[in-house]
C-alpha atoms as a PDB file:
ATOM      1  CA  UNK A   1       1.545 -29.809  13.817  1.00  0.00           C
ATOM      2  CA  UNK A   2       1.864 -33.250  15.437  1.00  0.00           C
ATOM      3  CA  UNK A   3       0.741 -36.943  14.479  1.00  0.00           C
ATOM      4  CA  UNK A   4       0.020 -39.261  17.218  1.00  0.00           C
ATOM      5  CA  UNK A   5       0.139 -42.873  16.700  1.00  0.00           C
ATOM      6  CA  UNK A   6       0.117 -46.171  18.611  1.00  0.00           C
ATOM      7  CA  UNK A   7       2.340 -49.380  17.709  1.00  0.00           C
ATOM      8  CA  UNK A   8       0.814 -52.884  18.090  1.00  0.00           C
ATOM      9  CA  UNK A   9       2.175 -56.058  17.157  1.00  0.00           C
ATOM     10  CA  UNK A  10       0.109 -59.086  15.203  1.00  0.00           C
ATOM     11  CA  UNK A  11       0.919 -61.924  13.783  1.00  0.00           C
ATOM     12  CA  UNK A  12      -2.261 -61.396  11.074  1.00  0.00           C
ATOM     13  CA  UNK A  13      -0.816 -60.314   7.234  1.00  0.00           C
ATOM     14  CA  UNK A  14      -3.362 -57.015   7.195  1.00  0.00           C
ATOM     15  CA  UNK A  15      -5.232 -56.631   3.817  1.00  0.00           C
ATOM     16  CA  UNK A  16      -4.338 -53.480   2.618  1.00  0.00           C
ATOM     17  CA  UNK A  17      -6.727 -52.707   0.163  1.00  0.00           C
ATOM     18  CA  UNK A  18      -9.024 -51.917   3.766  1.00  0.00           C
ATOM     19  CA  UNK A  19      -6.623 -49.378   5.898  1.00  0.00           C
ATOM     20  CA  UNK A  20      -7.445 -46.042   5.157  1.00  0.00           C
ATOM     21  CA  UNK A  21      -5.931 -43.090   6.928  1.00  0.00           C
ATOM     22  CA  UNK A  22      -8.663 -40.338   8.489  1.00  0.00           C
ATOM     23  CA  UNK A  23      -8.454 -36.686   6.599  1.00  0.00           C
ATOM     24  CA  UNK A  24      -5.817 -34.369   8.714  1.00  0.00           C
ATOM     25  CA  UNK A  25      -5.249 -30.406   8.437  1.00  0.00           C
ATOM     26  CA  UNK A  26      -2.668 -27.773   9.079  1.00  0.00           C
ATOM     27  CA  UNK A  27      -4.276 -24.476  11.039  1.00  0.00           C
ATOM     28  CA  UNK A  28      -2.675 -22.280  13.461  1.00  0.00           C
ATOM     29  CA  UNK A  29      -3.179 -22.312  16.637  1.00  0.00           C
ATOM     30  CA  UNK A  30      -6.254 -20.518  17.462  1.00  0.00           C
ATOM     31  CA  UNK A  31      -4.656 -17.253  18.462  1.00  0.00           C
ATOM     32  CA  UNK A  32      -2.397 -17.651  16.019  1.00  0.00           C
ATOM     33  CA  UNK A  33      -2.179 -16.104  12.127  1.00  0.00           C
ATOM     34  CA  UNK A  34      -0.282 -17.227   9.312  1.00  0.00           C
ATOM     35  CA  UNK A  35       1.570 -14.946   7.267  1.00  0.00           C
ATOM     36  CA  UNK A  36       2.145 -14.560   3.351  1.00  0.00           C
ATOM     37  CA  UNK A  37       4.332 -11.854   2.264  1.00  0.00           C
ATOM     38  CA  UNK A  38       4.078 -11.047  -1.431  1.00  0.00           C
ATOM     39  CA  UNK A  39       4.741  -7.934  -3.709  1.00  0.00           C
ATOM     40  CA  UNK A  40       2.435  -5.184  -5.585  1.00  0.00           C
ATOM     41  CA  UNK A  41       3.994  -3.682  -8.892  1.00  0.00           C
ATOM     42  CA  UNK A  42       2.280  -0.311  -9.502  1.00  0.00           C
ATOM     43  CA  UNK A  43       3.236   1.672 -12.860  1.00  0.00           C
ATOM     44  CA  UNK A  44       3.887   5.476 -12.045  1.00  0.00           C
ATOM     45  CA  UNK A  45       0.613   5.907 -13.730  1.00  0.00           C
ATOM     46  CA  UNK A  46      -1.641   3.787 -11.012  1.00  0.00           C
ATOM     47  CA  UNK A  47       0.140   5.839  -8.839  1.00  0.00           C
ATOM     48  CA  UNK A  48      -0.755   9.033 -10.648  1.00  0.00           C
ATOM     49  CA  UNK A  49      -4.157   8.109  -9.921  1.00  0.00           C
ATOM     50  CA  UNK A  50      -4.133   7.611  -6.280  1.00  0.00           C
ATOM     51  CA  UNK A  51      -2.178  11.057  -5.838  1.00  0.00           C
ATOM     52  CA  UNK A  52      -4.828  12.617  -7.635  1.00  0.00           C
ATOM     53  CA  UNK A  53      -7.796  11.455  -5.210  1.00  0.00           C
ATOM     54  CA  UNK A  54      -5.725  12.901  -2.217  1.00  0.00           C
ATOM     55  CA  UNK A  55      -4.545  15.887  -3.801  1.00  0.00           C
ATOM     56  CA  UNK A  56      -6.689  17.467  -6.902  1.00  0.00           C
ATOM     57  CA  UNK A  57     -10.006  19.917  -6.984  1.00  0.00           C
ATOM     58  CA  UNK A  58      -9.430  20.697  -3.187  1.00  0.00           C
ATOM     59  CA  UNK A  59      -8.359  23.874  -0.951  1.00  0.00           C
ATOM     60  CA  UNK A  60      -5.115  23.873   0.749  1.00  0.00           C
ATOM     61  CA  UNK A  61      -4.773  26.723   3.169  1.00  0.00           C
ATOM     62  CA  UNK A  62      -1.316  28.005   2.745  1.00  0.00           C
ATOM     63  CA  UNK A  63      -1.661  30.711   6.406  1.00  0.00           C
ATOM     64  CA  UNK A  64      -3.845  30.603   8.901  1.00  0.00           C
ATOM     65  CA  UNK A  65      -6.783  33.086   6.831  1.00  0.00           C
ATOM     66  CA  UNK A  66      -8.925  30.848   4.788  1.00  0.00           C
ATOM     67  CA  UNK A  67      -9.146  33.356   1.884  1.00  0.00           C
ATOM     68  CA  UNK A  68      -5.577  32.303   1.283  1.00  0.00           C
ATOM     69  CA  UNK A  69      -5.294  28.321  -0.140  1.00  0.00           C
ATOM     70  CA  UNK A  70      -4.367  26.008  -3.202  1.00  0.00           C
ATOM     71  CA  UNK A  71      -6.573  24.312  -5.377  1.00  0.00           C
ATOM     72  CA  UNK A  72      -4.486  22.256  -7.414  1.00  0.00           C
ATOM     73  CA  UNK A  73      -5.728  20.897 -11.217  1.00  0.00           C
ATOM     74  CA  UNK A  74      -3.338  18.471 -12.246  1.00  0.00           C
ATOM     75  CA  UNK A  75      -0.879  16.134 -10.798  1.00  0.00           C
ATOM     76  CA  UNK A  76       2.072  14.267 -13.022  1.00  0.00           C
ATOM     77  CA  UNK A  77       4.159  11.871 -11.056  1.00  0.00           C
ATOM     78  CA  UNK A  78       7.598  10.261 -12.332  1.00  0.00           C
ATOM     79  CA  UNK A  79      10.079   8.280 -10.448  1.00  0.00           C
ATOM     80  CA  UNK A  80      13.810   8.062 -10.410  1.00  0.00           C
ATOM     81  CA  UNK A  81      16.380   5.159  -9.582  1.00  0.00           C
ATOM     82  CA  UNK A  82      17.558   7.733  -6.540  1.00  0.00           C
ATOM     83  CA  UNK A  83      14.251   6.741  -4.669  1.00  0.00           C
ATOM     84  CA  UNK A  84      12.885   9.911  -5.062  1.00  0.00           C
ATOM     85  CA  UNK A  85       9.387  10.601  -6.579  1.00  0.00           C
ATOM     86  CA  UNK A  86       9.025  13.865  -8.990  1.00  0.00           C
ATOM     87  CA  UNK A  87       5.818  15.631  -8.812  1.00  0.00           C
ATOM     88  CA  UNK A  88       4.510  18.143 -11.165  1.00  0.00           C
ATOM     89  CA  UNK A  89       1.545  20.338  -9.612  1.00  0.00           C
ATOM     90  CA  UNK A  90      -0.405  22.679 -11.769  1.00  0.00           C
ATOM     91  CA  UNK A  91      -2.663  24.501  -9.385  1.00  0.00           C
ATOM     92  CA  UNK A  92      -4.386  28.206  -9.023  1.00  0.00           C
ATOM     93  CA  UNK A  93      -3.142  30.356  -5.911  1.00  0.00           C
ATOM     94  CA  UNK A  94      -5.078  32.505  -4.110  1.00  0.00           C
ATOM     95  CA  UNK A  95      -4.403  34.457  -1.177  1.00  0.00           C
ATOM     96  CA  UNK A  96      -5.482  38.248   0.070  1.00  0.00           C
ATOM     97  CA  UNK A  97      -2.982  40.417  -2.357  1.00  0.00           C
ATOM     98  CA  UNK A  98      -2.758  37.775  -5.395  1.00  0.00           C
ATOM     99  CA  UNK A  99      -4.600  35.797  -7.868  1.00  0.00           C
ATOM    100  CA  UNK A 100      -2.325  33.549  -9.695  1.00  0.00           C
ATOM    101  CA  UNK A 101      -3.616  30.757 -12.408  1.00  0.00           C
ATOM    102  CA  UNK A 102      -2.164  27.518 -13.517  1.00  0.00           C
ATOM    103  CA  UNK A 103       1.216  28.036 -11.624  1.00  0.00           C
ATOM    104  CA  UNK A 104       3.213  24.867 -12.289  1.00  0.00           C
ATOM    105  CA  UNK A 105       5.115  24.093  -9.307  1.00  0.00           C
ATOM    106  CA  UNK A 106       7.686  21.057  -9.442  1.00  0.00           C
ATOM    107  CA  UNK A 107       9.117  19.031  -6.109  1.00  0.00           C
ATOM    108  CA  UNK A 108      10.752  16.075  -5.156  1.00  0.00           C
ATOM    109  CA  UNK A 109       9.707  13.635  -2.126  1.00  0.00           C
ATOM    110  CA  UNK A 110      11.043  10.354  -0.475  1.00  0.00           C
ATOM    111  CA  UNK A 111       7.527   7.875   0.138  1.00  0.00           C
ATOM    112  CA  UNK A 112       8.051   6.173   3.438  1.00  0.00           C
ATOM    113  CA  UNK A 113       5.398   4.149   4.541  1.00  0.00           C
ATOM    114  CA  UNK A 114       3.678   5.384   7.800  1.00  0.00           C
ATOM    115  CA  UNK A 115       0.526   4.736   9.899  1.00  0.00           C
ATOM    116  CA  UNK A 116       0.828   1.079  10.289  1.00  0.00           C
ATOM    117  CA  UNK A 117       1.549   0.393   6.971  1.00  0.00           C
ATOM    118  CA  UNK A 118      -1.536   1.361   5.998  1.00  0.00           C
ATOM    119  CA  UNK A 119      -0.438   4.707   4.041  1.00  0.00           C
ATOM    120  CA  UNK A 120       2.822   6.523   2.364  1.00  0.00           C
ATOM    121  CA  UNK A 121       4.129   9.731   3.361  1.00  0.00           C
ATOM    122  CA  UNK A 122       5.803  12.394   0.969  1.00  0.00           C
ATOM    123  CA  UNK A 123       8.883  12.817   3.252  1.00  0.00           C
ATOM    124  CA  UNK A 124      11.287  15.873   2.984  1.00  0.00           C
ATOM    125  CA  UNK A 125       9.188  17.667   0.241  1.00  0.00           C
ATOM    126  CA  UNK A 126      11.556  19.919  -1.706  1.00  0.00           C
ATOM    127  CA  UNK A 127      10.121  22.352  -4.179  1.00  0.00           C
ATOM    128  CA  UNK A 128      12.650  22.975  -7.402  1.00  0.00           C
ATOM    129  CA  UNK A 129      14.633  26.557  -7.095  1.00  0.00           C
ATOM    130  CA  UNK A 130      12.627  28.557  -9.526  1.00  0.00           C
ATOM    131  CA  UNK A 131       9.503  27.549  -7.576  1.00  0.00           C
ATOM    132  CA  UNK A 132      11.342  28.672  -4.528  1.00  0.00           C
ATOM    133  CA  UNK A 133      12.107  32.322  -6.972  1.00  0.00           C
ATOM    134  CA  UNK A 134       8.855  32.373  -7.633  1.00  0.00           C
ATOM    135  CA  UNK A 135       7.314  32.154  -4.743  1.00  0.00           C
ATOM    136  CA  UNK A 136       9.703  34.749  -2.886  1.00  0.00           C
ATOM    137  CA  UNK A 137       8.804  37.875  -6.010  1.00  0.00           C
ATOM    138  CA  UNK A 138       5.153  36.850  -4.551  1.00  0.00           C
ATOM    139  CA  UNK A 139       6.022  37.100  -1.290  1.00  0.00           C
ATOM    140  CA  UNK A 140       5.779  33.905  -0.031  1.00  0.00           C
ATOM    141  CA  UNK A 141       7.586  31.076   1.342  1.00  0.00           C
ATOM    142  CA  UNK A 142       8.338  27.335   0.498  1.00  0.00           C
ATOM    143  CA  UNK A 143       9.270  26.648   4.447  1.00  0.00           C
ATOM    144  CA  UNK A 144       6.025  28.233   5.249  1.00  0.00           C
ATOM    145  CA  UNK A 145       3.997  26.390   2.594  1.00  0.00           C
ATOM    146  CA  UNK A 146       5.451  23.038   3.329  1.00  0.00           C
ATOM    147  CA  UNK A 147       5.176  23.712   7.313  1.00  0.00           C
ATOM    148  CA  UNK A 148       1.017  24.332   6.440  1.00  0.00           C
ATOM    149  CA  UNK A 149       1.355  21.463   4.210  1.00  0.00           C
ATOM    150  CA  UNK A 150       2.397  18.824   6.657  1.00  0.00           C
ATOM    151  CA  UNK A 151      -0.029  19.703   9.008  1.00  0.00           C
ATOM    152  CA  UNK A 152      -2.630  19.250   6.525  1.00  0.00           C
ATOM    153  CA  UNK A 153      -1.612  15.908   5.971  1.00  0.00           C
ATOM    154  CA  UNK A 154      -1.151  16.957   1.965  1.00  0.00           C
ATOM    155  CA  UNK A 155       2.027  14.499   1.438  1.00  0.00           C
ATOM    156  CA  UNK A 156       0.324  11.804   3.025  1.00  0.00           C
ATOM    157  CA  UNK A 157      -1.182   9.347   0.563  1.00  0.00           C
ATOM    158  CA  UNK A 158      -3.821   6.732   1.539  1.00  0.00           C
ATOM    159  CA  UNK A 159      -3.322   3.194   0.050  1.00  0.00           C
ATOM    160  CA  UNK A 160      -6.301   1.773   2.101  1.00  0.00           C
ATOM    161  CA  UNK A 161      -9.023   1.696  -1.361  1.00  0.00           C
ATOM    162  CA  UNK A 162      -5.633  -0.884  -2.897  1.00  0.00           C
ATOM    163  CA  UNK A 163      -4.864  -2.628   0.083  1.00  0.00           C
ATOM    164  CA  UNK A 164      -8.798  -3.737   0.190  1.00  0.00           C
ATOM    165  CA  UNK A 165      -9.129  -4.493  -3.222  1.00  0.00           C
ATOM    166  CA  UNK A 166      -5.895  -6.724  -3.290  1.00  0.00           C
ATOM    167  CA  UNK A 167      -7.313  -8.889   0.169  1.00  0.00           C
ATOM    168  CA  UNK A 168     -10.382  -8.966  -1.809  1.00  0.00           C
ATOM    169  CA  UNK A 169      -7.961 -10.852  -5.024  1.00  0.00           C
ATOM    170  CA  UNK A 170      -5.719 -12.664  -2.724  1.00  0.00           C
ATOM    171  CA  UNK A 171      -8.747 -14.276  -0.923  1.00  0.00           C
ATOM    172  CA  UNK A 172     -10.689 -15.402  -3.599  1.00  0.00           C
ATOM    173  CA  UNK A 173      -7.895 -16.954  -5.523  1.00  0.00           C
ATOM    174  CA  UNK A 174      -6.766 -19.171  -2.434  1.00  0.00           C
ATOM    175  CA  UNK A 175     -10.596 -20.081  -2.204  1.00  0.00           C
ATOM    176  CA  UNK A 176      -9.956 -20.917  -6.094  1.00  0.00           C
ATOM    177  CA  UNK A 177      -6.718 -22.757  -5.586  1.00  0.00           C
ATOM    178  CA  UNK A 178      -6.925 -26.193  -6.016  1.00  0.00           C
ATOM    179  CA  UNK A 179      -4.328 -29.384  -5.501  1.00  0.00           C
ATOM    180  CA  UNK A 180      -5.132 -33.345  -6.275  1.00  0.00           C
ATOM    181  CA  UNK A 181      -6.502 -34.082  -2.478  1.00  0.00           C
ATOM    182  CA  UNK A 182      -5.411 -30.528  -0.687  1.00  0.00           C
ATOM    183  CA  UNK A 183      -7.485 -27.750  -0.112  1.00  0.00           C
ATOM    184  CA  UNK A 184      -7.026 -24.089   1.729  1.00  0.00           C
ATOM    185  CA  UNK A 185     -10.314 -22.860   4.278  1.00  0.00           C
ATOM    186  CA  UNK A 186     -10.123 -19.454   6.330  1.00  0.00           C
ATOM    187  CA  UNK A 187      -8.805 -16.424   4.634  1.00  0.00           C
ATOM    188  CA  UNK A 188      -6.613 -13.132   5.064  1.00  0.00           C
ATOM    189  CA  UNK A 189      -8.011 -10.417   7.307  1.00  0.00           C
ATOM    190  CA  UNK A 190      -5.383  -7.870   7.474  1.00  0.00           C
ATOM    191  CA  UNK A 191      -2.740  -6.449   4.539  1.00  0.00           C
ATOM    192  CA  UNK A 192      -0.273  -3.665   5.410  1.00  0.00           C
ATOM    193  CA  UNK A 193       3.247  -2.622   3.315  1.00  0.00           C
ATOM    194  CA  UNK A 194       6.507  -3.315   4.698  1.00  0.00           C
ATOM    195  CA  UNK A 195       8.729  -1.889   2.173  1.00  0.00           C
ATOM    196  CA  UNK A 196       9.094   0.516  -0.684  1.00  0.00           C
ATOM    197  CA  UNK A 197      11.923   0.375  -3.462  1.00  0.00           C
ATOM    198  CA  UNK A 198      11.280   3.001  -6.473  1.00  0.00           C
ATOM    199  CA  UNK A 199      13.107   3.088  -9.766  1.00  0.00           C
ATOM    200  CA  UNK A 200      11.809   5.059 -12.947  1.00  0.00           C
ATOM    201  CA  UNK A 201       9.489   2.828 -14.197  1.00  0.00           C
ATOM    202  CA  UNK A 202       7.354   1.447 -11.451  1.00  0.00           C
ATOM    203  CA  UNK A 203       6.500   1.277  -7.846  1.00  0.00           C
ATOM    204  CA  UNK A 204       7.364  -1.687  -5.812  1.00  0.00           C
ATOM    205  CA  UNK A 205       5.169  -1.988  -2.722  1.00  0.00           C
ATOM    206  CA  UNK A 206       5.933  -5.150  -0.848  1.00  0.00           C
ATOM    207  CA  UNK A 207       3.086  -6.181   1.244  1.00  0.00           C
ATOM    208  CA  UNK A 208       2.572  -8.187   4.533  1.00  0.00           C
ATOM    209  CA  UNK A 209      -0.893 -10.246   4.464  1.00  0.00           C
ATOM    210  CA  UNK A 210      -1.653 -11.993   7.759  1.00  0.00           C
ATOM    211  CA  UNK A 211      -4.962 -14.523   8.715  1.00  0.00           C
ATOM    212  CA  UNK A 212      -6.526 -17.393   9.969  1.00  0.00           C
ATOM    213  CA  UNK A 213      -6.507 -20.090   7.056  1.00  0.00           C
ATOM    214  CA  UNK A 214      -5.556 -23.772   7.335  1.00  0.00           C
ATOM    215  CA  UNK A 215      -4.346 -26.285   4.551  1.00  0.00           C
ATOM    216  CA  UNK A 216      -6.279 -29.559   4.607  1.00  0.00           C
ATOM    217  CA  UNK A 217      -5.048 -32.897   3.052  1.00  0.00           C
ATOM    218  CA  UNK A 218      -8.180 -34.966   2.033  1.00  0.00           C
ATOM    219  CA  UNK A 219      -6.470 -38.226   0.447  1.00  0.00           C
ATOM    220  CA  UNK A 220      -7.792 -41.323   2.231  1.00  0.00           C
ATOM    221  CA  UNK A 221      -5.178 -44.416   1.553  1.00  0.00           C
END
């Protein structure tokens, strides 16, 4: 942002009371966005619910025959100051040989965020030992289960619905914003996470918003 000006010289006193200074802005150059960074606090609960739209009331093939999948029920999420999330699946099991109901299965994940910052993966999925039992007297495998998993795309949660819905908040409260003289025009077009940091109580997602706005001073002197 620049001010151009010109100096002259007079030997008039100038009445003050009549100079008045034109309305100037701040904007990016056109090619150009501006940046704010700020940061989303979500309660294990909120994200509870999100895991639940990507991962409840549908089939997850656990072998390459379709009459053998998941359908999981329930989904309880805590977190720990170790930056791990702990999941707690209750789901029914169905393949060829066996019919199993309301097997609780418990695992452990690190989210990373993936995809442009646009979703969070589940990374290094570990299933607790007596899953791992379990699922051996049945005859199946954890490795093979989490291999199907991944190319499923199970442990990969989709943060797009809250990333649209906070753009939506962030834009109308700069349009509400208001300073003596100063106001804000454009808005934010794109949000994407930068950064995860977990402890047991919540989920701290910072976030990256990015678009063309300008800040315009309107006092006249």
């Amino acid at each position: 942002m620049g001010i151009e000006t010109q100096l002259t010289m007079s030997d008039l006193v100038p009445n003050v009371n009549q100079l008045t200074m034109p309305t100037f802005s701040h904007a990016p150059f056109k090619d150009q966005k501006s940046t704010i960074r700020f940061q989303m606090d979500y309660s294990h609960a909120a994200i509870q619910k999100i895991c639940e739209q990507n991962l409840i009331q549908k089939k997850w093939a656990i072998s390459d025959y379709p009459e053998d999948y998941l359908w999981i029920h329930q989904c309880s999420i805590s977190g720990s100051d170790d930056g791990k999330l702990h999941l707690k699946l209750t789901m029914d099991v169905i393949t060829q040989k066996l019919k199993r109901k309301n097997v609780l299965v418990e695992f452990e994940a690190i989210p990373v965020v993936e995809n442009g910052g646009r979703q969070i993966r589940l990374s290094h999925p570990e299933i607790d030992l007596s899953g791992k039992n379990q699922l051996l007297e049945w005859g199946l495998k954890w490795e093979s289960w989490k291999s199907k998993f991944q190319e499923q795309n199970l442990f990969l949660i989709s943060l797009d619905g809250s990333l649209v819905k906070a753009k939506e908040a962030l834009n109308q409260k700069l349009q509400q914003e208001q300073w003596p003289d100063i106001s804000i025009k454009g808005q934010m077009d794109d949000l994407r996470i930068t950064k995860i940091q977990l402890n047991s109580y919540s989920m701290k997602i910072n976030v990256e918003a990015t678009g063309q706005w300008s800040l315009v001073w309107n006092k006249s002197f």
